[in-house]
N, C-alpha and C. Protein backbone atom coordinates (compact mmCIF):
# COMPACT_ATOMS: atom_id res chain seq x y z
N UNK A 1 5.74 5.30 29.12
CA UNK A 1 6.46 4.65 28.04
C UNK A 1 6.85 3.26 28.53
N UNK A 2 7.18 2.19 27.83
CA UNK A 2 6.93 1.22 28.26
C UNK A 2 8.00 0.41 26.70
N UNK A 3 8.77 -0.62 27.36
CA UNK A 3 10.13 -0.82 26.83
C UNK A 3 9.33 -2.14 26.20
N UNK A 4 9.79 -2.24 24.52
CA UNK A 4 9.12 -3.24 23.56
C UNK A 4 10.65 -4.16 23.32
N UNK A 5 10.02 -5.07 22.60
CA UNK A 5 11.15 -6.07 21.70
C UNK A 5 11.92 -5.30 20.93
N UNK A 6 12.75 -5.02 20.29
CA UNK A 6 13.42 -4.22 19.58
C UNK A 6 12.79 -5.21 17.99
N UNK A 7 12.58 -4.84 17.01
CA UNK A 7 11.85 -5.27 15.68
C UNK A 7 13.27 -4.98 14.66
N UNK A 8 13.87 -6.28 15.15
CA UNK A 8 15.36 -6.05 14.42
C UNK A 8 16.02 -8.02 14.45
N UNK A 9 16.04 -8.03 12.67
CA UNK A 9 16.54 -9.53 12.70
C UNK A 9 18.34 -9.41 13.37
N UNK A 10 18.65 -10.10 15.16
CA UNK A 10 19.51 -10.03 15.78
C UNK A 10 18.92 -10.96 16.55
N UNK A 11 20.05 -11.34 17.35
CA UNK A 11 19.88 -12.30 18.71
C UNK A 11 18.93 -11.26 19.75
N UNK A 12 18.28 -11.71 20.64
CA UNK A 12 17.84 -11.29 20.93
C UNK A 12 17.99 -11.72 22.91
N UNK A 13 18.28 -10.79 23.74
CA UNK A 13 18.54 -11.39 25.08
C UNK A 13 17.34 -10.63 26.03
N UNK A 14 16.71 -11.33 27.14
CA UNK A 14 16.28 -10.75 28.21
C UNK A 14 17.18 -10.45 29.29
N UNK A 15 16.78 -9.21 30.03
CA UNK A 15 17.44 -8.85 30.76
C UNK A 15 17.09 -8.14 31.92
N UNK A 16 17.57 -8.54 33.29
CA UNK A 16 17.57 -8.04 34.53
C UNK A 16 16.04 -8.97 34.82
N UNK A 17 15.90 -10.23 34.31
CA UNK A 17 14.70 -10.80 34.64
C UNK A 17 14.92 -11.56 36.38
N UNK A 18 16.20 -11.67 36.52
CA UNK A 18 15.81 -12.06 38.04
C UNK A 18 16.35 -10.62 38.94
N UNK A 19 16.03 -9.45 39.19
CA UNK A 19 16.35 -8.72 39.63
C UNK A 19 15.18 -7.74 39.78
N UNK A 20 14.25 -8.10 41.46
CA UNK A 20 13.20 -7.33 41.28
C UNK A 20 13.09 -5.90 41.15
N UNK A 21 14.24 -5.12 41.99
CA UNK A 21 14.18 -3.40 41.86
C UNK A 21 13.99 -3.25 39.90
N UNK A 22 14.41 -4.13 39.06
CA UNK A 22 14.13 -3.59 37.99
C UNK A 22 13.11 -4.43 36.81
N UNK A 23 12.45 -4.17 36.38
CA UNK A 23 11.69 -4.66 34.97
C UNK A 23 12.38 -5.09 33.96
N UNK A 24 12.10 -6.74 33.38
CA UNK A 24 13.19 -7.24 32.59
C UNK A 24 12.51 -6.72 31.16
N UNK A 25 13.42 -6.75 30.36
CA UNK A 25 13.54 -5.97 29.23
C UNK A 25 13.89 -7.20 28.19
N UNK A 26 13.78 -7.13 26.94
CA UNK A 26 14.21 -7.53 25.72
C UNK A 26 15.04 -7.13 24.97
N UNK A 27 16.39 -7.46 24.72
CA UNK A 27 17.59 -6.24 24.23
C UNK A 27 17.75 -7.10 23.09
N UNK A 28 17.90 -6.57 21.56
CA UNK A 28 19.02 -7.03 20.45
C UNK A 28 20.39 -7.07 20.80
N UNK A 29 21.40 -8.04 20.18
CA UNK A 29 22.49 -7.86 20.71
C UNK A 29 23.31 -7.76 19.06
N UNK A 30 23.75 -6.33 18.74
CA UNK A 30 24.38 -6.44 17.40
C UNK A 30 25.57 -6.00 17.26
N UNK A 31 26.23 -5.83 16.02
CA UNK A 31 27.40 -5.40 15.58
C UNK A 31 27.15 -4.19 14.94
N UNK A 32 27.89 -3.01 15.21
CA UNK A 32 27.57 -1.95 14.59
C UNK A 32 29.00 -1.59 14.02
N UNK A 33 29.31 -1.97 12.50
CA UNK A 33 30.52 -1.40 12.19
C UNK A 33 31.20 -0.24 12.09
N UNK A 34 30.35 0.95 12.26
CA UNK A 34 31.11 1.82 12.82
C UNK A 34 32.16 1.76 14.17
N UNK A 35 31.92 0.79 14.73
CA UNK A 35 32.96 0.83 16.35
C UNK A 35 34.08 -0.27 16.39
N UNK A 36 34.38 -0.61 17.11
CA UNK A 36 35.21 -1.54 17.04
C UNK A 36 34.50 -3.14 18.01
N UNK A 37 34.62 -4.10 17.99
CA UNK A 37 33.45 -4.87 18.91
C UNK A 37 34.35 -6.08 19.18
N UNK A 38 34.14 -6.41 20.77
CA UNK A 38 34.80 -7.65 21.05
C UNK A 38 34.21 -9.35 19.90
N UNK A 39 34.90 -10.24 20.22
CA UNK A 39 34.55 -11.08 19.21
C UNK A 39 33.86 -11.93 20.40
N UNK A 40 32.75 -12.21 19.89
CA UNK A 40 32.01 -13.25 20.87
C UNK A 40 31.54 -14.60 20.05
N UNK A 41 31.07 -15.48 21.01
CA UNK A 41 30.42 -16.90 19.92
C UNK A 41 29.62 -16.58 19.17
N UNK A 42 28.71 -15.73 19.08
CA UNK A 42 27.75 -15.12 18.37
C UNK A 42 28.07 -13.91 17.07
N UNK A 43 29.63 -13.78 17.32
CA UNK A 43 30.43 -13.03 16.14
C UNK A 43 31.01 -11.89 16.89
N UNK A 44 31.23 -10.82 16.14
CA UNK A 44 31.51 -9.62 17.15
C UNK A 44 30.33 -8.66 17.13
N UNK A 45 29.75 -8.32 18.89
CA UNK A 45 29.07 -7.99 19.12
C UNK A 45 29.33 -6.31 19.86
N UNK A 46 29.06 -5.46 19.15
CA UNK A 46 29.28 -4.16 20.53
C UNK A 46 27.71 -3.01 20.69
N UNK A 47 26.58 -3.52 20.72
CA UNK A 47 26.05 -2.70 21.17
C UNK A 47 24.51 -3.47 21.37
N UNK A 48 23.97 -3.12 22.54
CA UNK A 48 22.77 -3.72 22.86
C UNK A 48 21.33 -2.47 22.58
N UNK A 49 20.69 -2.89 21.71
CA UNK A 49 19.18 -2.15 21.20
C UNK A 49 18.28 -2.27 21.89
N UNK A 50 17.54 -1.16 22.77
CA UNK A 50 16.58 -1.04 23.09
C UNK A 50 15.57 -0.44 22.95
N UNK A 51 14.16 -1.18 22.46
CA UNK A 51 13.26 -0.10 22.18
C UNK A 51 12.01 -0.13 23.22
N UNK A 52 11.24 1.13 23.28
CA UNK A 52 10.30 2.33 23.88
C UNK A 52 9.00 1.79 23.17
N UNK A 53 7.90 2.31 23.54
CA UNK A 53 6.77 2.24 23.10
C UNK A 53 5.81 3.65 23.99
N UNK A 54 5.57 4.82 23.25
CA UNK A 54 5.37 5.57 23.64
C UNK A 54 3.49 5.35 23.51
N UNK A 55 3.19 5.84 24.84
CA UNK A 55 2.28 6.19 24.94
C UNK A 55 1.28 7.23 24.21
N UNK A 56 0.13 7.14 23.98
CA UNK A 56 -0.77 8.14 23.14
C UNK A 56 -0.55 9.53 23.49
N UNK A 57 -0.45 9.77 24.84
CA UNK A 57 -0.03 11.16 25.60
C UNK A 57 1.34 11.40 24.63
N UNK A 58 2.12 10.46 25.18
CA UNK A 58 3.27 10.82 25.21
C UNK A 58 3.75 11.30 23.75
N UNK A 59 3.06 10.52 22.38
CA UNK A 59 3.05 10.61 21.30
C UNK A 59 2.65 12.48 20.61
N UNK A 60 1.50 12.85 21.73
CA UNK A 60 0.98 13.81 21.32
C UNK A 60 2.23 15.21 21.85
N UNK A 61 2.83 14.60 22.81
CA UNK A 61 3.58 15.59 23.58
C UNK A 61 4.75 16.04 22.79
N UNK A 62 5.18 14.37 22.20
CA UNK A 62 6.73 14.73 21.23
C UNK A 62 5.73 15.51 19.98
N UNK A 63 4.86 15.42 19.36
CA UNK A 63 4.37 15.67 18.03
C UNK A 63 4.23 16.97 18.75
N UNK A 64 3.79 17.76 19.96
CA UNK A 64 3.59 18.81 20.03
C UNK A 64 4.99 20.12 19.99
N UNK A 65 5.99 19.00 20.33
CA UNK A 65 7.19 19.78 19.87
C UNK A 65 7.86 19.82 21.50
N UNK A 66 7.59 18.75 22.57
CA UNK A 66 8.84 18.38 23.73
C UNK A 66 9.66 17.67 23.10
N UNK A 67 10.51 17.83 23.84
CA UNK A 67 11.81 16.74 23.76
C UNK A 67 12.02 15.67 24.36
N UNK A 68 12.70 14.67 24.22
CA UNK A 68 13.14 13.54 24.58
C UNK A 68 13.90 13.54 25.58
N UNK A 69 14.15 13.02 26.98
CA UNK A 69 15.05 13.06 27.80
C UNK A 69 15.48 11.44 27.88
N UNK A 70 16.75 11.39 28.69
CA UNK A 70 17.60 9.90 28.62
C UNK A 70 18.10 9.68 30.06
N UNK A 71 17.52 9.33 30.82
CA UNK A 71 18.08 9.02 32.11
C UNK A 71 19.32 7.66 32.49
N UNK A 72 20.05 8.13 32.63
CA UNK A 72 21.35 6.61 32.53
C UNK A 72 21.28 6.65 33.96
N UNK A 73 21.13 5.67 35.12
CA UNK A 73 22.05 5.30 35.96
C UNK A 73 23.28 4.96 35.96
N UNK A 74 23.91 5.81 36.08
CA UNK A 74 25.62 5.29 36.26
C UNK A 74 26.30 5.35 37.26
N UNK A 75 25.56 5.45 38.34
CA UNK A 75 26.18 5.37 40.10
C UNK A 75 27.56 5.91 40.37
N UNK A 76 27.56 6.92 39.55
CA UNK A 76 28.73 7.98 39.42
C UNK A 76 30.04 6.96 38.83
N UNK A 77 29.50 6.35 37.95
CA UNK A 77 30.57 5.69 36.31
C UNK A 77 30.29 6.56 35.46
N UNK A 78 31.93 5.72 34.58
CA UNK A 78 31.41 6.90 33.57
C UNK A 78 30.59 6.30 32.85
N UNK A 79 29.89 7.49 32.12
CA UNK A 79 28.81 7.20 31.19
C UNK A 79 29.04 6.20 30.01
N UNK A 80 28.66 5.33 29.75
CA UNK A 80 28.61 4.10 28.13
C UNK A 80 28.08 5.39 27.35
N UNK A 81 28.10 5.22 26.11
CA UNK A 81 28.07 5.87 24.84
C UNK A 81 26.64 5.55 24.27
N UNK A 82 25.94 6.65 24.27
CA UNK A 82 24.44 6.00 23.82
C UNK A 82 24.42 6.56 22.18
N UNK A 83 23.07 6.07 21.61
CA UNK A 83 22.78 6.87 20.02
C UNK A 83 20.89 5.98 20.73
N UNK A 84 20.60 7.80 19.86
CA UNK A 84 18.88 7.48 20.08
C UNK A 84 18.32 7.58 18.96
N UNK A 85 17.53 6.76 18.08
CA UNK A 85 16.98 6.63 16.89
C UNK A 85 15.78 6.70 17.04
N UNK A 86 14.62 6.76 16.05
CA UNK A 86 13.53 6.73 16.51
C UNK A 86 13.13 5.90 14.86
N UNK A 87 12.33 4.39 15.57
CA UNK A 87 11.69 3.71 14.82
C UNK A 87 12.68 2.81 14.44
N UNK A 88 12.39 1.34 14.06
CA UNK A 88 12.85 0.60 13.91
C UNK A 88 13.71 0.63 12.41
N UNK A 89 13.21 0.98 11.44
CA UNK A 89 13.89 1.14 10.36
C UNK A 89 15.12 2.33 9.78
N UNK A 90 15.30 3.33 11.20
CA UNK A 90 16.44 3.85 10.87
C UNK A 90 17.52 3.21 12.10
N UNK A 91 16.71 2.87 12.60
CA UNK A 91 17.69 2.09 13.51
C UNK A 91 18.69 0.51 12.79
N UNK A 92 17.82 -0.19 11.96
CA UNK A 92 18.59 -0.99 11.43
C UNK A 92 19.11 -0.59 10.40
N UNK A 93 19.35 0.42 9.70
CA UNK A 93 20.36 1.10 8.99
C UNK A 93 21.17 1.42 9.25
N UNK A 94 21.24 2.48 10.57
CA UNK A 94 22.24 2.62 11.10
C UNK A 94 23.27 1.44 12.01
N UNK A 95 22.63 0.33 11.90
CA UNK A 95 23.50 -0.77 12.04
C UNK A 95 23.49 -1.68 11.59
N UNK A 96 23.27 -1.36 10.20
CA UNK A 96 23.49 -2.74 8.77
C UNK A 96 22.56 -3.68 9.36
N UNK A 97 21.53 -4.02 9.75
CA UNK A 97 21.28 -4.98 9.82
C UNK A 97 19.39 -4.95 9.45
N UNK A 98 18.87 -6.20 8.92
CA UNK A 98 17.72 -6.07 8.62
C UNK A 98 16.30 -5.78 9.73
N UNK A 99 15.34 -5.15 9.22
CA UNK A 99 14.31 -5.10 9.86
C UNK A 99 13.54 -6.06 9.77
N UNK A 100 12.99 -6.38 11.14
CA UNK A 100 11.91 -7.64 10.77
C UNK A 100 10.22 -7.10 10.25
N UNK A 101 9.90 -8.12 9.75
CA UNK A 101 9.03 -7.30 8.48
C UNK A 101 7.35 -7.58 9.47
């Protein structure tokens, strides 16, 4: 699996690009009014979107009826609060915000 742009009209940040132990990524940075969100220059922001791009295997494996697993590093922190959606268009519902077309 292999981590895509998130396909969501939001700011959009790279991340961990100077940090070789990890692969930089493309994160949305949005407001999800269900929570409460600090106020930033960019408005109030509380949750960063990341999306997956599953492989043909991997496609056949969930359609065959595995499950999804979520690995967090948290170097014994506590855990941040995740939500896992699948596909871009319930994902920007569930945080008001538009899909890019």
């Amino acid at each position: 699996m292999r981590m895509v742009r998130p396909k969501l009209v939001a700011p959009q940040v790279s991340v961990a690009e100077d940090q070789e132990e990890f692969k930089s990524l493309t994160a949305a940075l949005i407001y999800n009014p269900l929570y409460e969100a600090p106020m930033t220059s960019a408005g109030p922001l509380n949750t960063m979107v990341l999306a997956f791009k599953p492989t043909d295997d991997e496609r056949a494996r969930l359609a065959a009826g595995q499950d999804i697993y979520v690995s967090l590093l948290t170097f014994m922190q506590p855990m941040q609060a995740i939500i896992v959606t699948v596909g871009s268009e319930e994902t920007a519902a569930m945080h008001s915000v538009p899909e890019e077309v």
